[in-house]
Protein backbone atom coordinates (compact mmCIF):
# COMPACT_ATOMS: atom_id res chain seq x y z
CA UNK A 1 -23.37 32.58 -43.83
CA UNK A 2 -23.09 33.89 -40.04
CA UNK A 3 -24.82 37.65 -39.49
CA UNK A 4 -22.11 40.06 -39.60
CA UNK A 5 -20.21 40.48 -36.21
CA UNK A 6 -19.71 43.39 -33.87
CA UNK A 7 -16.41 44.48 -35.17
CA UNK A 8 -13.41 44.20 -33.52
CA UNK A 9 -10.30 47.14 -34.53
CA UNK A 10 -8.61 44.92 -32.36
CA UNK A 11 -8.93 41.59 -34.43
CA UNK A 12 -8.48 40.27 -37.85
CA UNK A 13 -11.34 39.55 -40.01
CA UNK A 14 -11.30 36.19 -41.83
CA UNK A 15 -14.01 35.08 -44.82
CA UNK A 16 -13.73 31.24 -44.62
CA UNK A 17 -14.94 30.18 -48.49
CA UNK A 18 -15.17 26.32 -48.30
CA UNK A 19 -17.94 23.94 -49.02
CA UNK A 20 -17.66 21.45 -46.20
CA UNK A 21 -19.50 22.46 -43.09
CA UNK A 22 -17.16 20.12 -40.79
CA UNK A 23 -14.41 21.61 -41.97
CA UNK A 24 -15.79 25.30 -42.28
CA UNK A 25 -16.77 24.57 -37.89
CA UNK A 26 -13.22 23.06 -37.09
CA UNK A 27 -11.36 26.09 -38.88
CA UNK A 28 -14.10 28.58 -37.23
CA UNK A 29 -13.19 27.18 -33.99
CA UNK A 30 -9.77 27.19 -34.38
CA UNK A 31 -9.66 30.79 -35.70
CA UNK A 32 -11.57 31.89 -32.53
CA UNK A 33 -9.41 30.11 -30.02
CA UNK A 34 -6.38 32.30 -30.67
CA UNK A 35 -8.42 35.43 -29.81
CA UNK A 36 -6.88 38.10 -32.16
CA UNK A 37 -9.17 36.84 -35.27
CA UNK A 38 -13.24 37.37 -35.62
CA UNK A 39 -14.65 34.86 -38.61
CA UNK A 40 -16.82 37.60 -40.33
CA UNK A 41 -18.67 34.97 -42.33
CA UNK A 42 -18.17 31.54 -44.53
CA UNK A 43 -19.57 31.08 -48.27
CA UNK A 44 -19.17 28.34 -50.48
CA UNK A 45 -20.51 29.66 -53.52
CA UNK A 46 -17.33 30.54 -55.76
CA UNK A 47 -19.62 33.29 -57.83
CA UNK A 48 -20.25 34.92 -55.21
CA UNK A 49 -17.34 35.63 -52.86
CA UNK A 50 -16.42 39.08 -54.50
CA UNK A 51 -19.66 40.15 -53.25
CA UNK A 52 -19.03 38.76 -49.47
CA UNK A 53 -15.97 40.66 -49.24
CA UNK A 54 -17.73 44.05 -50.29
CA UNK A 55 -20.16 43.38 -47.45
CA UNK A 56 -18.30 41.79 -44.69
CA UNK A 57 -14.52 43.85 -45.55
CA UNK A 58 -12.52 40.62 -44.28
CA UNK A 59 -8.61 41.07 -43.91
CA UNK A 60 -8.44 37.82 -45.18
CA UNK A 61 -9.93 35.34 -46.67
CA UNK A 62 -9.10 31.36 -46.85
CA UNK A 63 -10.02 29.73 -49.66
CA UNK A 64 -10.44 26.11 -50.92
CA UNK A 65 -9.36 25.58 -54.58
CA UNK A 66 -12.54 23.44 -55.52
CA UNK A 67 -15.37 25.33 -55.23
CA UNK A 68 -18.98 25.08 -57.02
CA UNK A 69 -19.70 27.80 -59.81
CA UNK A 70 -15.89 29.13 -60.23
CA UNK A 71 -12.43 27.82 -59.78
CA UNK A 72 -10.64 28.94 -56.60
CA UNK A 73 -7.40 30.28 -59.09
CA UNK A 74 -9.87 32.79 -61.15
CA UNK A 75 -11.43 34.04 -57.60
CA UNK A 76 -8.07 34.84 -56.76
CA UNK A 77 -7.25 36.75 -59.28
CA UNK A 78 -10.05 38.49 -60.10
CA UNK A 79 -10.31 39.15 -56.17
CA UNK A 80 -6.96 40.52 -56.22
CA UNK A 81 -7.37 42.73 -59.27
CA UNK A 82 -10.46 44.39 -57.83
CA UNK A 83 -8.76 44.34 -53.96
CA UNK A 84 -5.51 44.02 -54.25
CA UNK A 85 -5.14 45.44 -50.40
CA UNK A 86 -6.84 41.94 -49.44
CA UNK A 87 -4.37 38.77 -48.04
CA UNK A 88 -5.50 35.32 -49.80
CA UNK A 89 -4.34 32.35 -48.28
CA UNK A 90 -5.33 28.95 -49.57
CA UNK A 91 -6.45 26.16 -47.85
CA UNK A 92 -6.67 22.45 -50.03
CA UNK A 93 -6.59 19.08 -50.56
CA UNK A 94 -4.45 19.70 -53.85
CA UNK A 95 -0.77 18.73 -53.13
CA UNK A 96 0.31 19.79 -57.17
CA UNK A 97 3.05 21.94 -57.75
CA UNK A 98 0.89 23.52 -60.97
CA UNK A 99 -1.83 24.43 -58.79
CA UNK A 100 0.52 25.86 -55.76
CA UNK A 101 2.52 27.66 -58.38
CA UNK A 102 -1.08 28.83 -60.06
CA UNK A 103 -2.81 30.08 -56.78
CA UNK A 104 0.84 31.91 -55.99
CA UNK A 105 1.39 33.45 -58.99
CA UNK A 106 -2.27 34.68 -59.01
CA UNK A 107 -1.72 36.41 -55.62
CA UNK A 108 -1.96 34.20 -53.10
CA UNK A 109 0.40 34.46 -49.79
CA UNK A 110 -0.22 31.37 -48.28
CA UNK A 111 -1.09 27.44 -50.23
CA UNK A 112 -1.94 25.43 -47.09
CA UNK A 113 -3.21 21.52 -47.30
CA UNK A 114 -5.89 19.92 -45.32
CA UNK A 115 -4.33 17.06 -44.08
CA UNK A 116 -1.79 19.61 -42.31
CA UNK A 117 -1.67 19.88 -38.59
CA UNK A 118 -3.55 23.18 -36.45
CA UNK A 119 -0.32 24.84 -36.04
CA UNK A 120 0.63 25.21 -39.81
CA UNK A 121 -2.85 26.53 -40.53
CA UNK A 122 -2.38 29.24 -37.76
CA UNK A 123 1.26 29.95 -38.99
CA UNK A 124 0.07 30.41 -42.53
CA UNK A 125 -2.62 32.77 -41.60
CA UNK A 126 -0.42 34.69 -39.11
CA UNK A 127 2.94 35.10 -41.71
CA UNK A 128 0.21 35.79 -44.55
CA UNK A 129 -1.23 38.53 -42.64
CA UNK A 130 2.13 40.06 -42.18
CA UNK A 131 2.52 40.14 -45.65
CA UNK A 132 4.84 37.35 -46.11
CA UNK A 133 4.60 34.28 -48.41
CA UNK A 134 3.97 30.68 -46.51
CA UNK A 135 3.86 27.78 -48.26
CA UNK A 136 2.85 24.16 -46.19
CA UNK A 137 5.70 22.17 -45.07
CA UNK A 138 4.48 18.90 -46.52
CA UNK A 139 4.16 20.61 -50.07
CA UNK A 140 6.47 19.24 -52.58
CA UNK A 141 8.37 22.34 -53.78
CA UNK A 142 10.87 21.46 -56.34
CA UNK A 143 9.07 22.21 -59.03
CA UNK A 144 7.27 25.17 -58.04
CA UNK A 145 9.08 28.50 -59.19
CA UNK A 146 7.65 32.38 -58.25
CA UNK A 147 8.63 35.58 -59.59
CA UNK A 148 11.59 36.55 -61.62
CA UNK A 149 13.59 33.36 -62.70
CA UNK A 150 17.11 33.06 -64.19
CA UNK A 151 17.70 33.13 -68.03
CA UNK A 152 19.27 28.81 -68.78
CA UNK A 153 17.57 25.93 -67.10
CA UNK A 154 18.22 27.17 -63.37
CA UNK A 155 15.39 28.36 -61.70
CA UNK A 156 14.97 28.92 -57.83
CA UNK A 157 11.86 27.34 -56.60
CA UNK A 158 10.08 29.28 -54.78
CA UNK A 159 11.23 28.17 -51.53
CA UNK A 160 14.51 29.30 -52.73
CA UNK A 161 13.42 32.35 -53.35
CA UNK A 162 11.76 33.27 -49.81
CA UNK A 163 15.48 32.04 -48.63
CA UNK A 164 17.45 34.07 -51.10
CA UNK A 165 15.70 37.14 -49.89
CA UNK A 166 15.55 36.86 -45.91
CA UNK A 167 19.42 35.95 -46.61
CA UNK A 168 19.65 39.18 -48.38
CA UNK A 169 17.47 40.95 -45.35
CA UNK A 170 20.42 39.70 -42.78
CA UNK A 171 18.27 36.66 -41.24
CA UNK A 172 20.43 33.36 -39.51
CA UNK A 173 19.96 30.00 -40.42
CA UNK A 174 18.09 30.07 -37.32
CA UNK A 175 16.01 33.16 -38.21
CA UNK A 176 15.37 31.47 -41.64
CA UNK A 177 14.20 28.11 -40.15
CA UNK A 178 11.90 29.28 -37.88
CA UNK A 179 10.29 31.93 -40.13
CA UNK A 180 9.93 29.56 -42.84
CA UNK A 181 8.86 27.09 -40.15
CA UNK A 182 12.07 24.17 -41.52
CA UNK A 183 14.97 22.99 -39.76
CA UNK A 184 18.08 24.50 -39.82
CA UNK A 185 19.48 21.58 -42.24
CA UNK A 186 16.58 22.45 -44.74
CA UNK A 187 17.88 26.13 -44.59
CA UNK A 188 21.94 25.24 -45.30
CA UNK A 189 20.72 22.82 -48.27
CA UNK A 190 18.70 26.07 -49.63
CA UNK A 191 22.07 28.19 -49.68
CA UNK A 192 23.78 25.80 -50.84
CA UNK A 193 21.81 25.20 -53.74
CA UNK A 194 21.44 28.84 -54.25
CA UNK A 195 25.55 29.34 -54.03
CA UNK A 196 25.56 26.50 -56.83
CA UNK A 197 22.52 27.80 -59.31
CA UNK A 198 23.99 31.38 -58.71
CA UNK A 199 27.24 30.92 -59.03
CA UNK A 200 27.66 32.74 -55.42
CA UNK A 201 30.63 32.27 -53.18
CA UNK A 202 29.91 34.14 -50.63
CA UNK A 203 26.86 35.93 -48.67
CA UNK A 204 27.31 39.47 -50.73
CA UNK A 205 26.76 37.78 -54.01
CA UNK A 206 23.88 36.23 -52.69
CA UNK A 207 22.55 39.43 -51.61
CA UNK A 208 23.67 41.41 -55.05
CA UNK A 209 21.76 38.29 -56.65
CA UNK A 210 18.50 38.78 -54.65
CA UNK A 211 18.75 43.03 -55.63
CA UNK A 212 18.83 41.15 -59.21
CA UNK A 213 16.11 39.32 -58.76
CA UNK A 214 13.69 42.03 -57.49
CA UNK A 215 13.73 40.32 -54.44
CA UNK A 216 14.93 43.59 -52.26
């Protein structure tokens, strides 16, 4: 682990926990190059993250699912329980819907894979930091659901969800796509498929759906 850094009030703090040193340098590097993030330290021991975070009080920390001495899921929880002020944002190999749904559900903001490009690594850190869910492009997501789900066999997935509720916020198409970082098409497929598993005809009952749903 890197000595502790100067801090910055000015920058983000990021704990990288990964157990690939090539890896752990190209995200270091990449963090720094932006310039509004500090990397306060990396550790690849799953037992003993918790502790990191006490001593280095990172903003965020990016995780890898598959780490030595503890699964990545049960360090998010368990980080979450004892910090729940702290932004989690995964970073993995593992394409599942199971494990997405698992790291999201356990509070997660961000499931990233490391095959993605530099730009959806910075997006996911910036929208997690704002406090907003972002889930990797190239992740299949028709099987992963979050949060409250309808009574019958329809269920949003989660991507439907994070649609449902910046439709119910007053975002565009366009707003949607480039939050959510899809095209426009993507975005009219989600409301339609929302209109259909709702049984919404226009953009009010979307939006009384999404008060419904907790999603407002």
């Amino acid at each position: 682990m890197w000595p502790h850094p100067t801090p910055s009030p000015d920058r983000k703090r990021i704990l990288i926990v990964e157990d690939h040193q090539i890896l752990i340098y190209a995200i270091r590097n990449l963090l720094l190059s932006v310039g509004t993030y500090e990397v306060v330290g990396d550790i690849s021991d799953g037992l003993k993250v918790y502790g990191a975070c006490l001593t280095l009080s990172p903003d965020l920390v990016l995780i890898d699912l598959g780490l030595p001495g503890m699964d990545g899921v049960d360090i998010i929880r368990q980080l979450k329980r004892r910090l729940p002020q702290l932004t989690i944002v995964v970073i993995t190999a593992d394409a599942s819907e199971h494990r997405a749904h698992s790291a999201l559900a356990a509070g997660a903001l961000g499931y990233i894979l490391k095959k993605s490009s530099q730009q959806v690594l910075l997006a996911g850190v910036q929208t997690a930091l704002a406090g907003k869910v972002y889930l990797d492009p190239e992740l299949n997501l028709a099987q992963v659901t979050c949060g409250p789900t309808l009574d019958g066999p329809s269920k949003l997935t989660l991507r439907e969800n994070q649609v449902l509720k910046l439709i119910a916020e007053g975002a565009r198409n366009r707003d949607i796509a480039e939050q959510l970082k899809i095209s426009i098409k993507t975005v009219e497929t989600h409301r339609l498929n929302l209109m259909r598993k709702l049984d919404a005809h226009n953009v009010a009952e979307l939006v009384n759906w999404a008060w419904r749903l907790g999603l407002r």
